[in-house]
PDB file of N, CA and C in Angstrom:
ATOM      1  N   UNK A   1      10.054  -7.393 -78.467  1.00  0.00           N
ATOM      2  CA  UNK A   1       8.616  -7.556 -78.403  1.00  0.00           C
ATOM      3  C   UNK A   1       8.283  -8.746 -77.520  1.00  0.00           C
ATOM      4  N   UNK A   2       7.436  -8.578 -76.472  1.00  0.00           N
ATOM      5  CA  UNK A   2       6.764  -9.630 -75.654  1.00  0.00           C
ATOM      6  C   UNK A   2       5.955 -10.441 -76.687  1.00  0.00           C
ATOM      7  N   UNK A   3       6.136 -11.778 -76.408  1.00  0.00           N
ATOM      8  CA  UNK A   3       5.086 -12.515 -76.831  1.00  0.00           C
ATOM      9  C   UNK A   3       4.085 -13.308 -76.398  1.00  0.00           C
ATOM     10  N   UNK A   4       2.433 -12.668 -76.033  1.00  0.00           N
ATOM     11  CA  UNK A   4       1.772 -13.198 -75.735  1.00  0.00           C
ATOM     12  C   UNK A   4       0.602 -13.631 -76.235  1.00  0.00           C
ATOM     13  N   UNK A   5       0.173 -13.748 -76.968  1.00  0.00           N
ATOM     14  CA  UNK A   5      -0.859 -14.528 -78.214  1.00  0.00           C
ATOM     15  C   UNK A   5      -0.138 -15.280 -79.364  1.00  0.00           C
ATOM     16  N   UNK A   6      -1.135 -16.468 -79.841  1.00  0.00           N
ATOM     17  CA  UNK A   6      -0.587 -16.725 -81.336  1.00  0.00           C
ATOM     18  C   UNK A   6      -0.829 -15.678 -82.195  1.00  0.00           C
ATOM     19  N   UNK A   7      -1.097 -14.562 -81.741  1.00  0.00           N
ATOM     20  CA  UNK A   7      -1.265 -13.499 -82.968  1.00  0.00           C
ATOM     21  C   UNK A   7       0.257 -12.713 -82.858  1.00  0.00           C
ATOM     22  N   UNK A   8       0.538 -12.720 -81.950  1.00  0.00           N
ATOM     23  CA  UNK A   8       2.080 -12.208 -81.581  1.00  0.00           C
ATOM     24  C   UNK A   8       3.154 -12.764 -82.296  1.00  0.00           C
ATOM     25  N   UNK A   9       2.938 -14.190 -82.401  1.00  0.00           N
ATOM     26  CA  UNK A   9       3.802 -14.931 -83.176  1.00  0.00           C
ATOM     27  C   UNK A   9       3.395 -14.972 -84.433  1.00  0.00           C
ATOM     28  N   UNK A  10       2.384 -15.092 -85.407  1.00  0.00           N
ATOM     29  CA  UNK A  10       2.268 -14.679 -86.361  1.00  0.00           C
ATOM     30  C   UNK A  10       3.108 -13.339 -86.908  1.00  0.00           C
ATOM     31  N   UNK A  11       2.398 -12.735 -86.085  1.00  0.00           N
ATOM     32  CA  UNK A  11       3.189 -11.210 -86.998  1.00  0.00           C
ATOM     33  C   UNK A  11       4.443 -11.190 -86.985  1.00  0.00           C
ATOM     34  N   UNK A  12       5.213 -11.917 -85.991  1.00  0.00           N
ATOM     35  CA  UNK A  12       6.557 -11.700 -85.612  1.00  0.00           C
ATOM     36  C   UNK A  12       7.508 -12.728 -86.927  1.00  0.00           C
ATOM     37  N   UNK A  13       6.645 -14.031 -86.978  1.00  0.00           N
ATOM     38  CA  UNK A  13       7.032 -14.723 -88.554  1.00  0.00           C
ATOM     39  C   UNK A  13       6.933 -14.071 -89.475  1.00  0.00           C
ATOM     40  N   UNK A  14       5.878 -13.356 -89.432  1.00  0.00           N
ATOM     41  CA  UNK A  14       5.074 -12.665 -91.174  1.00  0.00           C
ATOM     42  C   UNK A  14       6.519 -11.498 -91.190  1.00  0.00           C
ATOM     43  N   UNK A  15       6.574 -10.412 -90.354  1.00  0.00           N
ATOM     44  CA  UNK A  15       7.461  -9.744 -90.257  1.00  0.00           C
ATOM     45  C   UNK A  15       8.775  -9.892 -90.843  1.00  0.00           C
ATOM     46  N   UNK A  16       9.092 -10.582 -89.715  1.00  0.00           N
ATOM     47  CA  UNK A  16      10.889 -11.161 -89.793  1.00  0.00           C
ATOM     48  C   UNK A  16      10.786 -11.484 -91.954  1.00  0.00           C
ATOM     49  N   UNK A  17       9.932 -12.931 -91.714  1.00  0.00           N
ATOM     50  CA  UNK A  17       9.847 -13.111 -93.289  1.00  0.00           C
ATOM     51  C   UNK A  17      10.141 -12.071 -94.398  1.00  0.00           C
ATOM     52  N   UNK A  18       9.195 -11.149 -94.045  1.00  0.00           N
ATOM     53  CA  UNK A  18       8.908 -10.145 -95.680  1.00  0.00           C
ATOM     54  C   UNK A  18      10.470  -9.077 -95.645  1.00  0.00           C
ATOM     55  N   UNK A  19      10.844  -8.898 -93.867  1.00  0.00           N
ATOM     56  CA  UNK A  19      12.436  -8.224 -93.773  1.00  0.00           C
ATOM     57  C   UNK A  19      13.518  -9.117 -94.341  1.00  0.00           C
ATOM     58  N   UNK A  20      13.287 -10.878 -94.650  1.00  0.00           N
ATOM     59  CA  UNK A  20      14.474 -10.654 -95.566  1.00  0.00           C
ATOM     60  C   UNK A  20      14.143 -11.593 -96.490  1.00  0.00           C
ATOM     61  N   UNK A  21      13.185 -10.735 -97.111  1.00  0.00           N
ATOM     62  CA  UNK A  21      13.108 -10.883 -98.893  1.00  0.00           C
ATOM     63  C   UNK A  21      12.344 -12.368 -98.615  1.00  0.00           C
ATOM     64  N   UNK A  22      11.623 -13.249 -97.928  1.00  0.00           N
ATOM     65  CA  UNK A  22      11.185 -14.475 -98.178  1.00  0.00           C
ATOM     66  C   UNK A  22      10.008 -14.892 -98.329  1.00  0.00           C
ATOM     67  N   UNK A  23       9.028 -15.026 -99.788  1.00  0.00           N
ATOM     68  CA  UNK A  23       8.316 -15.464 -99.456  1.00  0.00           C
ATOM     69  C   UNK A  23       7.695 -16.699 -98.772  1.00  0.00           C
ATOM     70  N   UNK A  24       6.218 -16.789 -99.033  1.00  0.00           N
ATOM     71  CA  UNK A  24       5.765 -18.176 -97.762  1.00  0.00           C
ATOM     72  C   UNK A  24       6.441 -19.610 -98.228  1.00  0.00           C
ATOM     73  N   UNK A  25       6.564 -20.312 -99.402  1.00  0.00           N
ATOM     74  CA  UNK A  25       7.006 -20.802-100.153  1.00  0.00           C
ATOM     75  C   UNK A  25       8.239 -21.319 -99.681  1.00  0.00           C
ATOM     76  N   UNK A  26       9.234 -20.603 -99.595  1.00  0.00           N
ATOM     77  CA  UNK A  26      10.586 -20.534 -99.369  1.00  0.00           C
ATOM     78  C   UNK A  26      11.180 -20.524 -97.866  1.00  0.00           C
ATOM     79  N   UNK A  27      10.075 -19.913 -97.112  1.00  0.00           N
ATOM     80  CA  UNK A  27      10.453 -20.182 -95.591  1.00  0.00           C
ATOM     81  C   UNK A  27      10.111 -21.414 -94.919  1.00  0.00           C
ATOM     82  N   UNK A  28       8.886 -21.644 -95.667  1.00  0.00           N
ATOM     83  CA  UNK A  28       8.682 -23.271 -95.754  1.00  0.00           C
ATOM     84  C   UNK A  28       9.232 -24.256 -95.991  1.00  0.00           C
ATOM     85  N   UNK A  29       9.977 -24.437 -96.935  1.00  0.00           N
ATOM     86  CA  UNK A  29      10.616 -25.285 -97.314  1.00  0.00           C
ATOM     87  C   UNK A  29      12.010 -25.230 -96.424  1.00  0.00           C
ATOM     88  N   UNK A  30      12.938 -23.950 -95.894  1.00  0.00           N
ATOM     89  CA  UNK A  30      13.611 -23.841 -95.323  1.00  0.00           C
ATOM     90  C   UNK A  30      13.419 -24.921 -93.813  1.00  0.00           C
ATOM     91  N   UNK A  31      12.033 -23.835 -93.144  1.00  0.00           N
ATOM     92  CA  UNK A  31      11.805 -24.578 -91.710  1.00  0.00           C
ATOM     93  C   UNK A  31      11.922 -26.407 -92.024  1.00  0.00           C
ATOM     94  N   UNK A  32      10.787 -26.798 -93.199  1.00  0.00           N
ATOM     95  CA  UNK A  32      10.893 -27.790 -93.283  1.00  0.00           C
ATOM     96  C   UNK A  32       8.999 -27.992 -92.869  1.00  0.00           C
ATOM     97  N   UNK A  33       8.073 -27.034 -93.314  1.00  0.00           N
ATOM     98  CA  UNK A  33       7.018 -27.262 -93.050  1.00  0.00           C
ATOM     99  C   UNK A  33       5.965 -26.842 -94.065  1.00  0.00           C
ATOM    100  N   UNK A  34       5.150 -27.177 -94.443  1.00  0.00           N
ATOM    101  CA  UNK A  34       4.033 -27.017 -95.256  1.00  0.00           C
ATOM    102  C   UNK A  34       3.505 -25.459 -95.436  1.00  0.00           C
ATOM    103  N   UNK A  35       3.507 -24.950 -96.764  1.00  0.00           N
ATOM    104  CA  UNK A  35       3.142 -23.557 -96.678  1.00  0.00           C
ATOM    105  C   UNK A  35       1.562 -22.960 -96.559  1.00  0.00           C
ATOM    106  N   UNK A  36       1.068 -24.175 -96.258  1.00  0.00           N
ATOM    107  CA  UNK A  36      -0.746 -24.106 -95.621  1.00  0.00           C
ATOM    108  C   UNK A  36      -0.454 -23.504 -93.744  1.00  0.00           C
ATOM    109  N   UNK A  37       0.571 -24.820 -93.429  1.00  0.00           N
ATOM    110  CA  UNK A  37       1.015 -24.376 -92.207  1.00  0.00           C
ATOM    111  C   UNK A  37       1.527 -23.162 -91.515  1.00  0.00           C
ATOM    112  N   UNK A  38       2.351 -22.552 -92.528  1.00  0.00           N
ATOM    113  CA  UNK A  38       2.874 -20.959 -92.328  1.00  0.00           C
ATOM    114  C   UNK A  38       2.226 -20.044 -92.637  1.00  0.00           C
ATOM    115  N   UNK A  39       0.727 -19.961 -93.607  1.00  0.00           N
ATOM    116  CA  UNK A  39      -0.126 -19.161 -93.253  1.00  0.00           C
ATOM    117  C   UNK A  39      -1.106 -19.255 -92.545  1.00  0.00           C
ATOM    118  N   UNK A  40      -1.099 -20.553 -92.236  1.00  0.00           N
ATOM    119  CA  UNK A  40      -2.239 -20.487 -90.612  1.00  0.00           C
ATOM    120  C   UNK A  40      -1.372 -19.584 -89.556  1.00  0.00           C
ATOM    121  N   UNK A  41      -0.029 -20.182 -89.407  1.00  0.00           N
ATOM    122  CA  UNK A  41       0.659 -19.352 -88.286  1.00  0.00           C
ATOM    123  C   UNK A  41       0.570 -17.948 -88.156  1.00  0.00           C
ATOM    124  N   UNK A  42       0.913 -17.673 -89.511  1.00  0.00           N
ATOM    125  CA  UNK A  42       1.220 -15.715 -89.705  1.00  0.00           C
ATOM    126  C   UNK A  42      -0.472 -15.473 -88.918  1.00  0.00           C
ATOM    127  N   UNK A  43      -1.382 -16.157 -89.287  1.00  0.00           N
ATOM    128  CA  UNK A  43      -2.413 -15.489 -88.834  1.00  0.00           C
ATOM    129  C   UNK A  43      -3.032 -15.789 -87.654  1.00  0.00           C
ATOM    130  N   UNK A  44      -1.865 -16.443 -87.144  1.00  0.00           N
ATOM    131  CA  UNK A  44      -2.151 -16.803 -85.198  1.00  0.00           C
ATOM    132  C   UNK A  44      -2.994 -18.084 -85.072  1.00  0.00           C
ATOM    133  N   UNK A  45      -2.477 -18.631 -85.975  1.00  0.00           N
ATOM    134  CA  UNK A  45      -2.910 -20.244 -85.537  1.00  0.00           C
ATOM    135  C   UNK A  45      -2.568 -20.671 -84.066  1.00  0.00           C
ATOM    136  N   UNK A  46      -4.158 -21.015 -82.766  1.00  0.00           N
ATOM    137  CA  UNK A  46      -4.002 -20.524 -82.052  1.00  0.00           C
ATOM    138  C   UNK A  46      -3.144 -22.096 -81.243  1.00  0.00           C
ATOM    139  N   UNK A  47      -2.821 -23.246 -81.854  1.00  0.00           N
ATOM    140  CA  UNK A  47      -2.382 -24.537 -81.421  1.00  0.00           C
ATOM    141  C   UNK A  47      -1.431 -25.041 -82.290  1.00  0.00           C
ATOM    142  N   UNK A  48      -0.797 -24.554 -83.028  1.00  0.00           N
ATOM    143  CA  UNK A  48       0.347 -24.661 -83.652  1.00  0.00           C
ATOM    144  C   UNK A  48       1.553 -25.122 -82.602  1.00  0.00           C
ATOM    145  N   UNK A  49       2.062 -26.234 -83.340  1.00  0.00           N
ATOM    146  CA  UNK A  49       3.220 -26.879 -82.521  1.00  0.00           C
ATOM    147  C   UNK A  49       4.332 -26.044 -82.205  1.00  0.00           C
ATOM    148  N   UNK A  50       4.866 -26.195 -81.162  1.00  0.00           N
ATOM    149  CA  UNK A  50       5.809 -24.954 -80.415  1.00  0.00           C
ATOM    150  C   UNK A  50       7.284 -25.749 -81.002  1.00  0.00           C
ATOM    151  N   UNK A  51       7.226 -27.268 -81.287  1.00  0.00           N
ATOM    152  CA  UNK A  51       8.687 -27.525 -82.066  1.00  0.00           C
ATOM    153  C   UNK A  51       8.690 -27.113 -83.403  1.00  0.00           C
ATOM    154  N   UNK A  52       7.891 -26.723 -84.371  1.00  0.00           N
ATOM    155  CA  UNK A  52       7.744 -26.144 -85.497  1.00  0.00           C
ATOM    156  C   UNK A  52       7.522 -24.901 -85.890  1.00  0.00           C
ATOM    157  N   UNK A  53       7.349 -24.165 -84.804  1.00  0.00           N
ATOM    158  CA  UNK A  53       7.325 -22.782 -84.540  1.00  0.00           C
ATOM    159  C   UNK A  53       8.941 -22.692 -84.121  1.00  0.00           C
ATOM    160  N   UNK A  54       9.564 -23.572 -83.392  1.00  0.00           N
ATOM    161  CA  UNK A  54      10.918 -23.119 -82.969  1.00  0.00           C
ATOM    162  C   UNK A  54      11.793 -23.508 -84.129  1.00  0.00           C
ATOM    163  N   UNK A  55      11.202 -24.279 -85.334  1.00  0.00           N
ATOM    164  CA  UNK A  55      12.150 -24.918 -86.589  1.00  0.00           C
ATOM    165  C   UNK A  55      11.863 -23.274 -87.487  1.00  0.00           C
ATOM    166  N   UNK A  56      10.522 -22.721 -87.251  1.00  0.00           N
ATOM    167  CA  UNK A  56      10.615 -21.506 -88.105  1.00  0.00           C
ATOM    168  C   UNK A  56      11.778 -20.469 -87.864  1.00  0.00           C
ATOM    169  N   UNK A  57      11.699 -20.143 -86.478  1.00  0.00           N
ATOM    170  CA  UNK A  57      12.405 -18.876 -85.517  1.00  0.00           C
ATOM    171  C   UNK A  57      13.677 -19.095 -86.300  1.00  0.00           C
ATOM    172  N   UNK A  58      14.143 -20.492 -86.229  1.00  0.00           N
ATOM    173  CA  UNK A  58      15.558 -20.940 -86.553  1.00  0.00           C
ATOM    174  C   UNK A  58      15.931 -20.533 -87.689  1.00  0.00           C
ATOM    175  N   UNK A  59      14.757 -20.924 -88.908  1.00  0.00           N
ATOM    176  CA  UNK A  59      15.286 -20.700 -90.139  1.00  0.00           C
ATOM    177  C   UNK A  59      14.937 -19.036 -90.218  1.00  0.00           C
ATOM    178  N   UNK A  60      14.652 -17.968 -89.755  1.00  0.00           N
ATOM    179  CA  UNK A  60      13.987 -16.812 -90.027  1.00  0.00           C
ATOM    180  C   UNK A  60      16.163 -16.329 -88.778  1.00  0.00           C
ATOM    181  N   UNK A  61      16.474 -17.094 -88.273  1.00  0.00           N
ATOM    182  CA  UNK A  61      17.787 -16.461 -87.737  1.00  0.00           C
ATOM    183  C   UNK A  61      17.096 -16.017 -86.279  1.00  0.00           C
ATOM    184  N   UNK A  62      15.705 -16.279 -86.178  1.00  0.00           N
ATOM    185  CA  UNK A  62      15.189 -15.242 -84.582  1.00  0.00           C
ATOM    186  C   UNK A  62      15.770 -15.969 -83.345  1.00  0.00           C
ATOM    187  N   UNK A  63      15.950 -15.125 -82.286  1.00  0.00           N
ATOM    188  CA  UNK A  63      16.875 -15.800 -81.125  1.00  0.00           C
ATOM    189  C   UNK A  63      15.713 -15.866 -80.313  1.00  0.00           C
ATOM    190  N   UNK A  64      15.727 -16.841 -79.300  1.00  0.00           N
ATOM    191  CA  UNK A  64      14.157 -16.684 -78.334  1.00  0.00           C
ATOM    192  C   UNK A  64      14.922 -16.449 -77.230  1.00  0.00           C
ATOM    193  N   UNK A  65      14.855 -15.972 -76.477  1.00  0.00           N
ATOM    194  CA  UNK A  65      15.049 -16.077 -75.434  1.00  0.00           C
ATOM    195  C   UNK A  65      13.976 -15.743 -74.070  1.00  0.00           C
ATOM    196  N   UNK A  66      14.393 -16.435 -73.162  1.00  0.00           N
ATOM    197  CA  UNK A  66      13.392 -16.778 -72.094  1.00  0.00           C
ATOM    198  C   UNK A  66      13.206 -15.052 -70.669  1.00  0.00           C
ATOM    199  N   UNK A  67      12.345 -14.700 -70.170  1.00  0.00           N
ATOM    200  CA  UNK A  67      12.763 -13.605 -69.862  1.00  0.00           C
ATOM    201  C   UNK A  67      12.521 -14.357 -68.251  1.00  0.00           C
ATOM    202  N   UNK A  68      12.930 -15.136 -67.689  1.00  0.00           N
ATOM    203  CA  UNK A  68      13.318 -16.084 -66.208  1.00  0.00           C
ATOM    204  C   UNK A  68      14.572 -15.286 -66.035  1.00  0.00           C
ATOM    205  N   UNK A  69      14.663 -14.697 -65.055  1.00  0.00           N
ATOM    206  CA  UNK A  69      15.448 -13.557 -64.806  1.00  0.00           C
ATOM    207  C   UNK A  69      16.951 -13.874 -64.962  1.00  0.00           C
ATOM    208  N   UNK A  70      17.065 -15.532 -63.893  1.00  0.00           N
ATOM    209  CA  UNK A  70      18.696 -16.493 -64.446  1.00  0.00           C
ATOM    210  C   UNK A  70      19.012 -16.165 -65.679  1.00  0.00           C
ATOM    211  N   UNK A  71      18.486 -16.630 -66.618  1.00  0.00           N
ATOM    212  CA  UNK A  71      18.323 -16.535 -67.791  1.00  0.00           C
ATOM    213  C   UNK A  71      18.741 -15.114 -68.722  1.00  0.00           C
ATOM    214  N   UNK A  72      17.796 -14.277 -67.998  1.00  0.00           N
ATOM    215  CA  UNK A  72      18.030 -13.000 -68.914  1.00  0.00           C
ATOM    216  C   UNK A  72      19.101 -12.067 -68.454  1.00  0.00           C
ATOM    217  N   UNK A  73      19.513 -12.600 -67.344  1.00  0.00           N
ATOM    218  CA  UNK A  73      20.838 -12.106 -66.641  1.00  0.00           C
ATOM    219  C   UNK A  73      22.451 -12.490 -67.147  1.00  0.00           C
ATOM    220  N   UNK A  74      21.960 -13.710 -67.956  1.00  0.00           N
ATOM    221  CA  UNK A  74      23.296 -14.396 -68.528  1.00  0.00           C
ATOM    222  C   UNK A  74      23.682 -15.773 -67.313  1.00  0.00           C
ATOM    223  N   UNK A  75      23.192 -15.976 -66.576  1.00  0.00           N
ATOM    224  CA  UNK A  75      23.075 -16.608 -65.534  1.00  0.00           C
ATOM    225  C   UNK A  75      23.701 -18.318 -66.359  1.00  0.00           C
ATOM    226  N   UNK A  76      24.177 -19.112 -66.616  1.00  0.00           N
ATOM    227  CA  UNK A  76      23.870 -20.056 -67.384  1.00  0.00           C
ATOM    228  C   UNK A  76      23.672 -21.238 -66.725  1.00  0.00           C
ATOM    229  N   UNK A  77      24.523 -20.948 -65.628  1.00  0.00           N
ATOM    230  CA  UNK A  77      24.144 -22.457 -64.523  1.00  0.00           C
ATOM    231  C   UNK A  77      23.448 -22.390 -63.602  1.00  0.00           C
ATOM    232  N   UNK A  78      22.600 -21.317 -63.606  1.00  0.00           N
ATOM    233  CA  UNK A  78      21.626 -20.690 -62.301  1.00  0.00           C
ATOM    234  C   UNK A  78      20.122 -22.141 -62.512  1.00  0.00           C
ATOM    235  N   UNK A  79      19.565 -22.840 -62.056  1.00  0.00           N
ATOM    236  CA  UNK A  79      18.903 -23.876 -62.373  1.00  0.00           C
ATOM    237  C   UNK A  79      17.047 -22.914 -62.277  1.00  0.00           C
ATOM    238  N   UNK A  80      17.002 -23.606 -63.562  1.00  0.00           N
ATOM    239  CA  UNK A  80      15.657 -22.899 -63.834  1.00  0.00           C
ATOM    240  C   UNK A  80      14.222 -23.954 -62.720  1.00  0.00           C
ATOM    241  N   UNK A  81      13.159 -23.598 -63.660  1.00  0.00           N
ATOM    242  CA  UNK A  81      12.289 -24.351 -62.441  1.00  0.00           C
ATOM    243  C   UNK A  81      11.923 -25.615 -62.541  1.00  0.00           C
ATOM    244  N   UNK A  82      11.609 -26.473 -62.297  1.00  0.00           N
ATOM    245  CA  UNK A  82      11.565 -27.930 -62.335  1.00  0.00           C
ATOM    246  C   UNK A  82      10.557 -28.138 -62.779  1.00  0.00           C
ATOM    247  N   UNK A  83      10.328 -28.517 -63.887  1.00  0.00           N
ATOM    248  CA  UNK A  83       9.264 -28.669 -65.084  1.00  0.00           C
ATOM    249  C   UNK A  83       8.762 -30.290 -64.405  1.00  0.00           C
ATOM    250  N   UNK A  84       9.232 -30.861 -64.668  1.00  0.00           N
ATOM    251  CA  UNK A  84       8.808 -32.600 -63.864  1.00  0.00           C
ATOM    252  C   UNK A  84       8.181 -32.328 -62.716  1.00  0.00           C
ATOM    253  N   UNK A  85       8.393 -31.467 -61.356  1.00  0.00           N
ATOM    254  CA  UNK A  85       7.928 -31.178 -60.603  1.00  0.00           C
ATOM    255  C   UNK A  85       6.463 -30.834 -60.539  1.00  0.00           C
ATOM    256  N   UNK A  86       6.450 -29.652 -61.633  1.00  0.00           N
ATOM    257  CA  UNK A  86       5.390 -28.940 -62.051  1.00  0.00           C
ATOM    258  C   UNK A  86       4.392 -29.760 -62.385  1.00  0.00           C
ATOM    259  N   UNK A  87       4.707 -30.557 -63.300  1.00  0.00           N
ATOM    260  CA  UNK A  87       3.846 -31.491 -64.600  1.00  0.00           C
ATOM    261  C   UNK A  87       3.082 -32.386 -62.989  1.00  0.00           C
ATOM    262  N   UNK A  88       4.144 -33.183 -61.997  1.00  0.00           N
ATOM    263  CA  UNK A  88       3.893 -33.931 -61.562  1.00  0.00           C
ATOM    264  C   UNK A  88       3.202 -33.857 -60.177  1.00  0.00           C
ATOM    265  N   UNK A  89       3.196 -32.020 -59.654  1.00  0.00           N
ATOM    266  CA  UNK A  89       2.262 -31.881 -58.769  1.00  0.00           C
ATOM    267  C   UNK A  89       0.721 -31.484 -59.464  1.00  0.00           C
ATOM    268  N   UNK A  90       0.784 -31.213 -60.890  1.00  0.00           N
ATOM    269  CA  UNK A  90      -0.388 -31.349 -61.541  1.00  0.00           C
ATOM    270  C   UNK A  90      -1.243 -32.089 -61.473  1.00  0.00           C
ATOM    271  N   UNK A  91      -0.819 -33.176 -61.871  1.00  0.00           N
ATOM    272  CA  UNK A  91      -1.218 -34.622 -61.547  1.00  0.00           C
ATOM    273  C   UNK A  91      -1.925 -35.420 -60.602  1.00  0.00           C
ATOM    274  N   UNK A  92      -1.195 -34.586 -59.464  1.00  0.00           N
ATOM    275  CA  UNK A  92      -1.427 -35.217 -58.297  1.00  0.00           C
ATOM    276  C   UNK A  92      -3.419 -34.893 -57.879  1.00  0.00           C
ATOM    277  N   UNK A  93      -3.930 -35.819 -57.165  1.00  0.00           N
ATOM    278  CA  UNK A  93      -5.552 -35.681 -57.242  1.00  0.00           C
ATOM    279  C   UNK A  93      -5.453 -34.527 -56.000  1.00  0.00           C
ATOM    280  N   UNK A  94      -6.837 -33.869 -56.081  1.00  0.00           N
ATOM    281  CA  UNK A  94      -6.419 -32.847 -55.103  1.00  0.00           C
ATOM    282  C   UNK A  94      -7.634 -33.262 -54.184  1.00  0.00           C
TER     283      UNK A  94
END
């Protein structure tokens, strides 16, 4: 499944969750996050932290992977795109 909304990721937590046996409670405490927090998510909390979303994936066993073609090729030393670059021609006044 592509993921492009926080509603995408919701369902994909809510999902995975109820497939193995966990309620909200318990996946919470696993990730290591508040179970107010994991039902904002399930329901596409749309600014939810992406390191606490990646502590959920972890404890739920989900693999992420990136679809950057290096990447989805198995590529491992193929050099992805230069994030500093990015951030830092942002920056720059135009």
């Amino acid at each position: 499944m592509q993921i492009r909304t926080p509603q995408d990721i919701g369902a994909i937590v809510r999902e995975s969750r109820q497939q193995a046996g966990l309620d909200q409670a318990e996946l919470a405490r696993r990730a290591g996050v508040s179970r107010q927090w994991l039902v904002e998510v399930e329901r596409g909390k749309p600014r939810a932290e992406i390191g606490l979303i990646l502590r959920v994936f972890n404890a739920l066993g989900l693999p992420l992977q990136s679809g950057y073609a290096p990447y989805a090729a198995g590529v491992a030393d193929a050099p992805g795109p230069d994030i500093d670059a990015i951030v830092d021609a942002a920056r720059q006044p135009r």
